[in-house]
C-alpha atoms as a PDB file:
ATOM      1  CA  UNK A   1      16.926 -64.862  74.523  1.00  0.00           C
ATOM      2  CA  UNK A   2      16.660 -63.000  71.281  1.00  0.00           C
ATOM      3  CA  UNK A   3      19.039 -63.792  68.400  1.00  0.00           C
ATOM      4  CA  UNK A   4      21.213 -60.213  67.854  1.00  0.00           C
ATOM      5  CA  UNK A   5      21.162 -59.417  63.740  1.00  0.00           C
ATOM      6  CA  UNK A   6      24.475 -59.161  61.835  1.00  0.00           C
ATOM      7  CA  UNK A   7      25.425 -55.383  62.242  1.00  0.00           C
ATOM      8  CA  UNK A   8      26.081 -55.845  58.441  1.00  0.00           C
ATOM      9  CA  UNK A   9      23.101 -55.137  55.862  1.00  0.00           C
ATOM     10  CA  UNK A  10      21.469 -57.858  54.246  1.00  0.00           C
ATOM     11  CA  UNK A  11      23.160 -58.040  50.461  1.00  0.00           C
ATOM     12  CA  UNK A  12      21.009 -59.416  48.077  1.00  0.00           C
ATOM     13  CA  UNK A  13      22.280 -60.829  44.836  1.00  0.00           C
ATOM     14  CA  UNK A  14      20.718 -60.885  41.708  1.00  0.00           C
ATOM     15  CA  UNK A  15      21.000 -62.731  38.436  1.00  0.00           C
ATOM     16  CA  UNK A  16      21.868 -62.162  34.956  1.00  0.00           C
ATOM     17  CA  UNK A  17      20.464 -63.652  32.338  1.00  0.00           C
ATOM     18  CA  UNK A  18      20.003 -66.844  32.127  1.00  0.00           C
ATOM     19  CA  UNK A  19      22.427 -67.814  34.671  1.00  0.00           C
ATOM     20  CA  UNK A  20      21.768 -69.310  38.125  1.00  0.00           C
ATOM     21  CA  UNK A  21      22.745 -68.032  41.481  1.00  0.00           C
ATOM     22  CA  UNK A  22      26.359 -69.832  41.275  1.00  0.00           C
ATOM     23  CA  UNK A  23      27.544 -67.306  39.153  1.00  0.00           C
ATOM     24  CA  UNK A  24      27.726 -65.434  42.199  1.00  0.00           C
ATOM     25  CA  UNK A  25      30.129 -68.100  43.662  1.00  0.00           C
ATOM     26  CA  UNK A  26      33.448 -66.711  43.580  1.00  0.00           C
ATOM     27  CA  UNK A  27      32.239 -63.213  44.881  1.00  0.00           C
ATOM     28  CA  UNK A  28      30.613 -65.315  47.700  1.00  0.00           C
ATOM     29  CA  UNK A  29      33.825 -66.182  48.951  1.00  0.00           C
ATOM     30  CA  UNK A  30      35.336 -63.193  49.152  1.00  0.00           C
ATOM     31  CA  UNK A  31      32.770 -62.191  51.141  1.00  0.00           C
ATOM     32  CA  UNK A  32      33.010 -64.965  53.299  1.00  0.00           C
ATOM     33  CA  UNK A  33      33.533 -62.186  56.699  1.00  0.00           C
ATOM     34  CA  UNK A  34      31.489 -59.678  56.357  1.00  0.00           C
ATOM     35  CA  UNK A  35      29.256 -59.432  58.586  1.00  0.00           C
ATOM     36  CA  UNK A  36      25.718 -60.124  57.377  1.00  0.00           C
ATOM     37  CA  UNK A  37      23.245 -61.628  55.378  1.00  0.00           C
ATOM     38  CA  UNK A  38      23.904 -63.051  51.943  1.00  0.00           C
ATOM     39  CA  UNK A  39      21.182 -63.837  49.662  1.00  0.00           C
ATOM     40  CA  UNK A  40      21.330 -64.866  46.038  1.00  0.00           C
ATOM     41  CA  UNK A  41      18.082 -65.098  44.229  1.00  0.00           C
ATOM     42  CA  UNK A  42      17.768 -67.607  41.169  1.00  0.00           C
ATOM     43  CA  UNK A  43      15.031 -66.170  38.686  1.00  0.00           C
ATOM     44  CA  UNK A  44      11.765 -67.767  38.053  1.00  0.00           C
ATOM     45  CA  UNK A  45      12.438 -70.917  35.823  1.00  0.00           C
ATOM     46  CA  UNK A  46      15.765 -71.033  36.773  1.00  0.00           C
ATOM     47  CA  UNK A  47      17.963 -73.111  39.052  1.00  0.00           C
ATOM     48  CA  UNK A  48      15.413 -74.022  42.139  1.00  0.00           C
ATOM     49  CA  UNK A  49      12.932 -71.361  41.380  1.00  0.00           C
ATOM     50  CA  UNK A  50       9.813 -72.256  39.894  1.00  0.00           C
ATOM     51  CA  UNK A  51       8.002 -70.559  37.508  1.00  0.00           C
ATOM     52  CA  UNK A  52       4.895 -68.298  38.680  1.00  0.00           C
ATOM     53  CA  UNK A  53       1.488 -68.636  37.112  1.00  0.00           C
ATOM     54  CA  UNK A  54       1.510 -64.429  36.778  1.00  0.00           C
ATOM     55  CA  UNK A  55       2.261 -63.244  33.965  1.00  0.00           C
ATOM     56  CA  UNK A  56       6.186 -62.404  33.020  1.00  0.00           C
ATOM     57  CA  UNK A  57       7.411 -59.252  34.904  1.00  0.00           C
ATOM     58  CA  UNK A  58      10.401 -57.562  36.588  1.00  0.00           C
ATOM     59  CA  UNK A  59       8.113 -56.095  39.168  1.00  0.00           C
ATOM     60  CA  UNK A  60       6.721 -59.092  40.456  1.00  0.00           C
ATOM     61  CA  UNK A  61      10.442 -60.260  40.714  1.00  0.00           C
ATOM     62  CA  UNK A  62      11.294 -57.293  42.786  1.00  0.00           C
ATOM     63  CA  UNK A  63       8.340 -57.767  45.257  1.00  0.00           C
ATOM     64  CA  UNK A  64       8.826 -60.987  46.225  1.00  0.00           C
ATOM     65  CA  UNK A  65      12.971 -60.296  46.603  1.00  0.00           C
ATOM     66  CA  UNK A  66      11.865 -57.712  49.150  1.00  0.00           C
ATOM     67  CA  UNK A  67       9.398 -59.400  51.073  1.00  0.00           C
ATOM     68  CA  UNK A  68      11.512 -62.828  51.079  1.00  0.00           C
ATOM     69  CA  UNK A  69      14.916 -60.164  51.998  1.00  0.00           C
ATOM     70  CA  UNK A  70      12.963 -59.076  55.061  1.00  0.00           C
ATOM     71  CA  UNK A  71      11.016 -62.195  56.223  1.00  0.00           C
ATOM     72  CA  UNK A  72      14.348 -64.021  55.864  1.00  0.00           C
ATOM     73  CA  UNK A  73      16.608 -61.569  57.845  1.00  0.00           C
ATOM     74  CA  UNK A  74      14.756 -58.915  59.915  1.00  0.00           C
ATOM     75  CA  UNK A  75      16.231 -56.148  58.029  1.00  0.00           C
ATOM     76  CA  UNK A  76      14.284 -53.644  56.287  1.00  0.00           C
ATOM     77  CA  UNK A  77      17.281 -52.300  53.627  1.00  0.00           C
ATOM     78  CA  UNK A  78      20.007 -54.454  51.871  1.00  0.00           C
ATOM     79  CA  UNK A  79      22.466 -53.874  49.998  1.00  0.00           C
ATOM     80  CA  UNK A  80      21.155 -55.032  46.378  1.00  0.00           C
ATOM     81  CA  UNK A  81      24.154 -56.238  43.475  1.00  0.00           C
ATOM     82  CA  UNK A  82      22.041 -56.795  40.427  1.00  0.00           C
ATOM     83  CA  UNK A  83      23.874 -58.166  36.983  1.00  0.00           C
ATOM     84  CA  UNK A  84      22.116 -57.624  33.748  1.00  0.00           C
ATOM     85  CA  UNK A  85      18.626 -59.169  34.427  1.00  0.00           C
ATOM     86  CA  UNK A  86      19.474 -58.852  37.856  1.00  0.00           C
ATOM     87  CA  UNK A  87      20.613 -55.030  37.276  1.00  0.00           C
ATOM     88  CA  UNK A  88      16.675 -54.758  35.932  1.00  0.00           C
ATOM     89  CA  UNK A  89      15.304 -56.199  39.184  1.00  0.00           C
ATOM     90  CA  UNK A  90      17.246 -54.053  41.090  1.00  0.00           C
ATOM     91  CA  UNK A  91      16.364 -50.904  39.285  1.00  0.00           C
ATOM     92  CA  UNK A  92      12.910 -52.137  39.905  1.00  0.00           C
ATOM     93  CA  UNK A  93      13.548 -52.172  43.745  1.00  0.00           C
ATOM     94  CA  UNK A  94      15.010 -48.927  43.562  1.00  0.00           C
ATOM     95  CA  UNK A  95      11.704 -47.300  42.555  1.00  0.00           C
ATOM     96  CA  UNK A  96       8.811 -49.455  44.209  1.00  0.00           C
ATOM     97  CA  UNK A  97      10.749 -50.110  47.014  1.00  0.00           C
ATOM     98  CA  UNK A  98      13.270 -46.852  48.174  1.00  0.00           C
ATOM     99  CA  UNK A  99      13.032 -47.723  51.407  1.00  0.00           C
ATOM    100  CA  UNK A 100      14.448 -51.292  50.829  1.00  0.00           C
ATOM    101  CA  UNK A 101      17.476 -49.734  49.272  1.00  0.00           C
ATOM    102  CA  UNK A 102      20.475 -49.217  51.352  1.00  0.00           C
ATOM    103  CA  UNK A 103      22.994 -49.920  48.963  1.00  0.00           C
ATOM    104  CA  UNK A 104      23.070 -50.445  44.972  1.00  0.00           C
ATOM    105  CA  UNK A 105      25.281 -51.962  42.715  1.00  0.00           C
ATOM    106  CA  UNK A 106      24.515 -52.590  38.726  1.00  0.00           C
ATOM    107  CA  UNK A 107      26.637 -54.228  37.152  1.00  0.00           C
ATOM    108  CA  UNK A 108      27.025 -54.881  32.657  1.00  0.00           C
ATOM    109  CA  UNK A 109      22.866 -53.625  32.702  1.00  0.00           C
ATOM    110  CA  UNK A 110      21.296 -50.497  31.760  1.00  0.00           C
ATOM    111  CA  UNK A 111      18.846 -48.434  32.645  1.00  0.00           C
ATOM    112  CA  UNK A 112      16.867 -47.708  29.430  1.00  0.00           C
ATOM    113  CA  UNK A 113      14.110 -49.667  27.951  1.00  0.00           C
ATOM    114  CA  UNK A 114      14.684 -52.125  24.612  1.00  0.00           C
ATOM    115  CA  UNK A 115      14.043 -50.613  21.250  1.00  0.00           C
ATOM    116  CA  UNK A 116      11.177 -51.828  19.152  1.00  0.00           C
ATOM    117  CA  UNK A 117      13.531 -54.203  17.079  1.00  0.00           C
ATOM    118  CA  UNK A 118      14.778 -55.218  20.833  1.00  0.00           C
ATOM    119  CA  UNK A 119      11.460 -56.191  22.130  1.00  0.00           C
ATOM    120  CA  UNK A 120      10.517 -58.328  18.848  1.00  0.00           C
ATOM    121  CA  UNK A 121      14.084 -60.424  19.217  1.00  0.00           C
ATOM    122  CA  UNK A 122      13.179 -60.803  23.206  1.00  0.00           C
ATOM    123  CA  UNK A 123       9.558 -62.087  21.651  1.00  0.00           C
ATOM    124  CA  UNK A 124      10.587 -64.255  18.897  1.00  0.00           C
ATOM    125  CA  UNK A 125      13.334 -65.898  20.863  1.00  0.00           C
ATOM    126  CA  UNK A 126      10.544 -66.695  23.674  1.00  0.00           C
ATOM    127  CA  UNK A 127       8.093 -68.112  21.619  1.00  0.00           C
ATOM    128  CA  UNK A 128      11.215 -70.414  20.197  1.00  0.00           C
ATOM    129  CA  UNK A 129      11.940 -71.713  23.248  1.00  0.00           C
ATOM    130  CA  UNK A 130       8.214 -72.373  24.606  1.00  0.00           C
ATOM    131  CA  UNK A 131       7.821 -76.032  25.500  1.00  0.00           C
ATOM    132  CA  UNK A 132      11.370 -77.119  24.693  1.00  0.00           C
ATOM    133  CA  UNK A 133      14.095 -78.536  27.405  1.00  0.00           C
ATOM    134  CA  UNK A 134      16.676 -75.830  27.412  1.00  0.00           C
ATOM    135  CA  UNK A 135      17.875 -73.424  25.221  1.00  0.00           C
ATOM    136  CA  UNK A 136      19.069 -74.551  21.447  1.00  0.00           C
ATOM    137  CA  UNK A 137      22.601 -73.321  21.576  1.00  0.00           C
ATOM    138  CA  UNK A 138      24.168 -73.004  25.332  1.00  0.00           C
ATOM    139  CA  UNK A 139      27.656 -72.628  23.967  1.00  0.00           C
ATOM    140  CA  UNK A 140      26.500 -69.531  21.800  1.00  0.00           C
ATOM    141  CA  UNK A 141      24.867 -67.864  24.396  1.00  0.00           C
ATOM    142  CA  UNK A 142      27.656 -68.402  26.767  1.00  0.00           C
ATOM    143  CA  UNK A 143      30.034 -67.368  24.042  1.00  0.00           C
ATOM    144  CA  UNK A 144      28.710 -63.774  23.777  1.00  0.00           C
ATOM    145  CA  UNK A 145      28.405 -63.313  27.789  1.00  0.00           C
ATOM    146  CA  UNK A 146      32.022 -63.923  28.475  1.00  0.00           C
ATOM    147  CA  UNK A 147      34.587 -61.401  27.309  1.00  0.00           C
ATOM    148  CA  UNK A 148      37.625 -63.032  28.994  1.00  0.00           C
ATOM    149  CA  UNK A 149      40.651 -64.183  26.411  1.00  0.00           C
ATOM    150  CA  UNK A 150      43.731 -66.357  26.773  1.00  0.00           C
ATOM    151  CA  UNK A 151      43.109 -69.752  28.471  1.00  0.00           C
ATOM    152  CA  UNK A 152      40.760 -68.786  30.672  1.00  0.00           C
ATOM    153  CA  UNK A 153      37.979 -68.379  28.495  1.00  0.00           C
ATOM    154  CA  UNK A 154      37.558 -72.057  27.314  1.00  0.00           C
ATOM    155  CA  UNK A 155      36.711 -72.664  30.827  1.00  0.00           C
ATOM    156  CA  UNK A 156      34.395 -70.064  31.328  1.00  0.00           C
ATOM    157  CA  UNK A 157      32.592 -70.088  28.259  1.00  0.00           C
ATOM    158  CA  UNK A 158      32.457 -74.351  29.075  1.00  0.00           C
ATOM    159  CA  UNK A 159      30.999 -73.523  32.569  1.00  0.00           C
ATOM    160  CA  UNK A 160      28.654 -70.772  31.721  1.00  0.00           C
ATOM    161  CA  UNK A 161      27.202 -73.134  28.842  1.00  0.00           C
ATOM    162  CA  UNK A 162      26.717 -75.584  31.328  1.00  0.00           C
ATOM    163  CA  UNK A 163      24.541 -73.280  33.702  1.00  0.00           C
ATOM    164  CA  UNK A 164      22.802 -72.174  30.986  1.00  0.00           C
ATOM    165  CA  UNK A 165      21.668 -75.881  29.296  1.00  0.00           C
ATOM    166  CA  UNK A 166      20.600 -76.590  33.070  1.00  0.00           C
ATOM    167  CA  UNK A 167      17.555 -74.602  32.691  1.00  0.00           C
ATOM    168  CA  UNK A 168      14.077 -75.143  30.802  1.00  0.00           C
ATOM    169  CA  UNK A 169      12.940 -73.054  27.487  1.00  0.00           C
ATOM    170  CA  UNK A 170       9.950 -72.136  29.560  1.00  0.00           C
ATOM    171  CA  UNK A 171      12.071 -71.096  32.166  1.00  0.00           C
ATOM    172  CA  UNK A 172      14.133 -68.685  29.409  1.00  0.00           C
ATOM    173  CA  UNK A 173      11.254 -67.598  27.593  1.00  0.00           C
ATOM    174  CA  UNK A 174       9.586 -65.828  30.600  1.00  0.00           C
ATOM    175  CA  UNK A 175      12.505 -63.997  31.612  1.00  0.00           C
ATOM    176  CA  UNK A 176      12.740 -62.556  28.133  1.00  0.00           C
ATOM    177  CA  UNK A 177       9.305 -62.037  28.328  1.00  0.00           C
ATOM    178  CA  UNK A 178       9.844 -60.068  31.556  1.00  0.00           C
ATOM    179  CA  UNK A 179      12.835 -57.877  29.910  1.00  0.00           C
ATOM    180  CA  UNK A 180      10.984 -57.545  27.233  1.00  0.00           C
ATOM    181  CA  UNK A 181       7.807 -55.354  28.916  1.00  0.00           C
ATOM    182  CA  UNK A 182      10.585 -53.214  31.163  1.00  0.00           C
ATOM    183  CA  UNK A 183      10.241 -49.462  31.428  1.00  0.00           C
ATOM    184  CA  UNK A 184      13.393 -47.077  31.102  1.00  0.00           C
ATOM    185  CA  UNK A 185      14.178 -46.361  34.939  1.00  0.00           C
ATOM    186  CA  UNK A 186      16.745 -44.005  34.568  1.00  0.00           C
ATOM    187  CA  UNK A 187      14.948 -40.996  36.530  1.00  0.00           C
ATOM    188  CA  UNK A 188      14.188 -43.729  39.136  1.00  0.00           C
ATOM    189  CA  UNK A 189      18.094 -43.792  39.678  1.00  0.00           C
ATOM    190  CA  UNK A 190      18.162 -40.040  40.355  1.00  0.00           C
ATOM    191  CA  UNK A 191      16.010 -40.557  43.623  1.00  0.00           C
ATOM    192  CA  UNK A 192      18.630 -43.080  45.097  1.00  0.00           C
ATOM    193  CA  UNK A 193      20.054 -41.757  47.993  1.00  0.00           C
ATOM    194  CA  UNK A 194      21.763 -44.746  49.165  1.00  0.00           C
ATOM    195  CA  UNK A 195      25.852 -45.277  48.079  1.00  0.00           C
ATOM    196  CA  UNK A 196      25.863 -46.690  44.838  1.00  0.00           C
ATOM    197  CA  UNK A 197      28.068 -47.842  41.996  1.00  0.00           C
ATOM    198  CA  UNK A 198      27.879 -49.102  38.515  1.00  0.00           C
ATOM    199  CA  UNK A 199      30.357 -51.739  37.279  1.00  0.00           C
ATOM    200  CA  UNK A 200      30.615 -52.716  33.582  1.00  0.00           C
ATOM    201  CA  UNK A 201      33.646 -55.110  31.308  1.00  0.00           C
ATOM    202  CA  UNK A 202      35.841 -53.913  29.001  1.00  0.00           C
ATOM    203  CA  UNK A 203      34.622 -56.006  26.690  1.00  0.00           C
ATOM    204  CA  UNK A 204      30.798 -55.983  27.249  1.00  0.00           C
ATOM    205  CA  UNK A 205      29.125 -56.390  23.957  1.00  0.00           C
ATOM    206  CA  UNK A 206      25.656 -56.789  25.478  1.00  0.00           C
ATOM    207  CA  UNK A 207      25.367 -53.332  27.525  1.00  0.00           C
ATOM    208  CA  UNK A 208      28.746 -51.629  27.528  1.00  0.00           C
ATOM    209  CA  UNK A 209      30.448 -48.481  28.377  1.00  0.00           C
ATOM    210  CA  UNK A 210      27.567 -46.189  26.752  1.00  0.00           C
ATOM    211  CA  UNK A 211      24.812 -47.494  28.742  1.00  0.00           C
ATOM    212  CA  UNK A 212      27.160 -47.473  31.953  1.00  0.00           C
ATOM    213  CA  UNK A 213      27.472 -43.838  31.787  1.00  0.00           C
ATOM    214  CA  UNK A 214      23.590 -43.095  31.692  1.00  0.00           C
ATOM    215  CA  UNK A 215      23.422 -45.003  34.744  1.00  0.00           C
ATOM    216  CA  UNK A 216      26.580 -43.501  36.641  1.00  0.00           C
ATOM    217  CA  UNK A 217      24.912 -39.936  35.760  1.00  0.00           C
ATOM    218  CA  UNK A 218      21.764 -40.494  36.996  1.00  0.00           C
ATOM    219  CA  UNK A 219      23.556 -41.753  40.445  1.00  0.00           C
ATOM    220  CA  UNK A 220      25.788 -38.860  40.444  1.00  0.00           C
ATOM    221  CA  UNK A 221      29.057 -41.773  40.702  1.00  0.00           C
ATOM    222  CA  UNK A 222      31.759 -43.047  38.475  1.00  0.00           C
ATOM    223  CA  UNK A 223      31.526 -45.796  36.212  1.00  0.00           C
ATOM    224  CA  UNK A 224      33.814 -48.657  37.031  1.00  0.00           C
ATOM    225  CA  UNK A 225      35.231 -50.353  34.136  1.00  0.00           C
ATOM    226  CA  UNK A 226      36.403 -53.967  34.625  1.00  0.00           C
ATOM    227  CA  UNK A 227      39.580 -54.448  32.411  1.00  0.00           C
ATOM    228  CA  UNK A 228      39.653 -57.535  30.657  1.00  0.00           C
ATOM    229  CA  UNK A 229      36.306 -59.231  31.061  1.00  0.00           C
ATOM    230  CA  UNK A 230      33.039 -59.283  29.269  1.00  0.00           C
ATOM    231  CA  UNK A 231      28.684 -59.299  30.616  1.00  0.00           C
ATOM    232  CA  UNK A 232      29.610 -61.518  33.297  1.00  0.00           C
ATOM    233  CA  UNK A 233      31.970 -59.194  35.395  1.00  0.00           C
ATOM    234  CA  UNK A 234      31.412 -60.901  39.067  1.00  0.00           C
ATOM    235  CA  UNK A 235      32.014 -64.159  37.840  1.00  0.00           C
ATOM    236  CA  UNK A 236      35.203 -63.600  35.418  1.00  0.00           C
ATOM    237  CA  UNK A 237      36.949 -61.131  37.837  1.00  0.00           C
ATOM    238  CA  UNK A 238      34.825 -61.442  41.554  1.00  0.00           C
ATOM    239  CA  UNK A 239      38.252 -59.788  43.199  1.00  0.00           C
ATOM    240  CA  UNK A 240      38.071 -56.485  41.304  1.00  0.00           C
ATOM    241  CA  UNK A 241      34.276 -56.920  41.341  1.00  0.00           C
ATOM    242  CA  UNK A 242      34.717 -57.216  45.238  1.00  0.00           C
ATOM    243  CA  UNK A 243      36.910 -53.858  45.029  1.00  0.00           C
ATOM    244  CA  UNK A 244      34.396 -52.158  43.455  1.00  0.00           C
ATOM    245  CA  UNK A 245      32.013 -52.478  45.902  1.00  0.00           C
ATOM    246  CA  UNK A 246      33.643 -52.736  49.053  1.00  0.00           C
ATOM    247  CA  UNK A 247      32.739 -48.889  49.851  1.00  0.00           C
ATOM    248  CA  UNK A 248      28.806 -50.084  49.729  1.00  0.00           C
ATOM    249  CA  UNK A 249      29.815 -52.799  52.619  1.00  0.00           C
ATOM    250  CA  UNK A 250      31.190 -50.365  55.076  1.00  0.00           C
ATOM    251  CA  UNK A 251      28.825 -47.556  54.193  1.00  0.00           C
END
């Protein structure tokens, strides 16, 4: 007898930077019934996923995401929720791969390349990190992802530090090696044709409001702004994350 599919498509969730999959936990749970395939994708060098011997690149990221998507559940399209890094991968999907697109969310990531003075920090931070056991400041790094206040933020910014410290210099040098060599793919969004939305905090120093638009106008959708919370939008508010995209799940 042959197994029937989930009449849901595949979603596919992607990382930020330089989290692991479980900040995708809480959103996990609230999709606990619908009615497909869930995937969350660590990056290479971090959580389970070892680093490649190619060279750093979003592209090669994006490949294997859509090969391992379809191998793993028989679909051809998924649904693909991509945070910062993760937004990057996802934009890379959306033009190698169209046909592998049948839903996109980005969420606190842009669309544009980094600046000159952007791709030098992205360098010099990698070649600090090369060969070292995790990243020299976890709290710091944490403290400029989360944007939530009041109590709440001591453990977040305690939690996020702790996923961060998990994972090797190597392992956070190639990924800002990867960011670093990214094209602008903002006319690749104009060619989606699948439902999409693009999600971004209040209080998102890192991309914000500004870069949010760029996207939402390429995509021909509204920018949905996530009072209250910072880079990490899924994982400080998953319920009004959830919300957000809920029109992408019964597309």
């Amino acid at each position: 007898m042959t197994a029937l599919l989930p009449t849901g498509s595949p979603i596919v969730l992607l990382n930020a930077f330089p989290v692991d999959r479980s900040q995708w936990d809480p959103l996990i749970d609230l999709l606990a019934d619908y009615d497909g395939d869930i995937i969350a994708f660590d990056m290479p060098g971090i959580g389970e996923m070892p680093l490649p011997d190619e060279e750093p690149s979003l592209d090669l990221i994006a490949d294997a995401a859509v090969v391992a998507m379809r191998e793993a559940t028989g679909h051809d399209r998924a649904i693909w929720v991509g945070c910062s890094m993760g937004g990057y991968v996802a934009m890379s999907v959306a033009e190698r791969h169209p046909g592998a697109i049948a839903g996109l969310a980005l969420l606190d990531t842009r669309s544009t390349a980094d600046d000159e003075a952007g791709v030098a920090k992205r360098l010099a931070l990698a070649e600090s990190l090369d060969g070292h056991s995790s990243a020299a400041d976890p709290v710091g790094m944490a403290e400029g992802l989360v944007g939530t206040t009041g109590d709440e933020r001591e453990r977040l910014v305690t939690q996020v530090a702790e996923n961060i410290a998990r994972h090797s210099g190597d392992g956070i040098a190639w990924g800002q090696r990867a960011m670093a060599a990214r094209p602008t793919r903002t006319e690749a969004l104009r060619t989606v044709s699948a439902p999409a939305v693009v999600i971004v905090g209040e209080f998102d120093a890192i991309t914000g409001t500004e870069h949010a638009a760029v996207m939402a106008e390429a995509l021909g959708v509204d920018v949905t702004v996530i009072a209250g919370v910072g880079h990490l939008s899924a994982l400080e508010a998953p319920q009004a994350v959830y919300d957000a995209i809920a029109p992408l799940l019964s597309a």
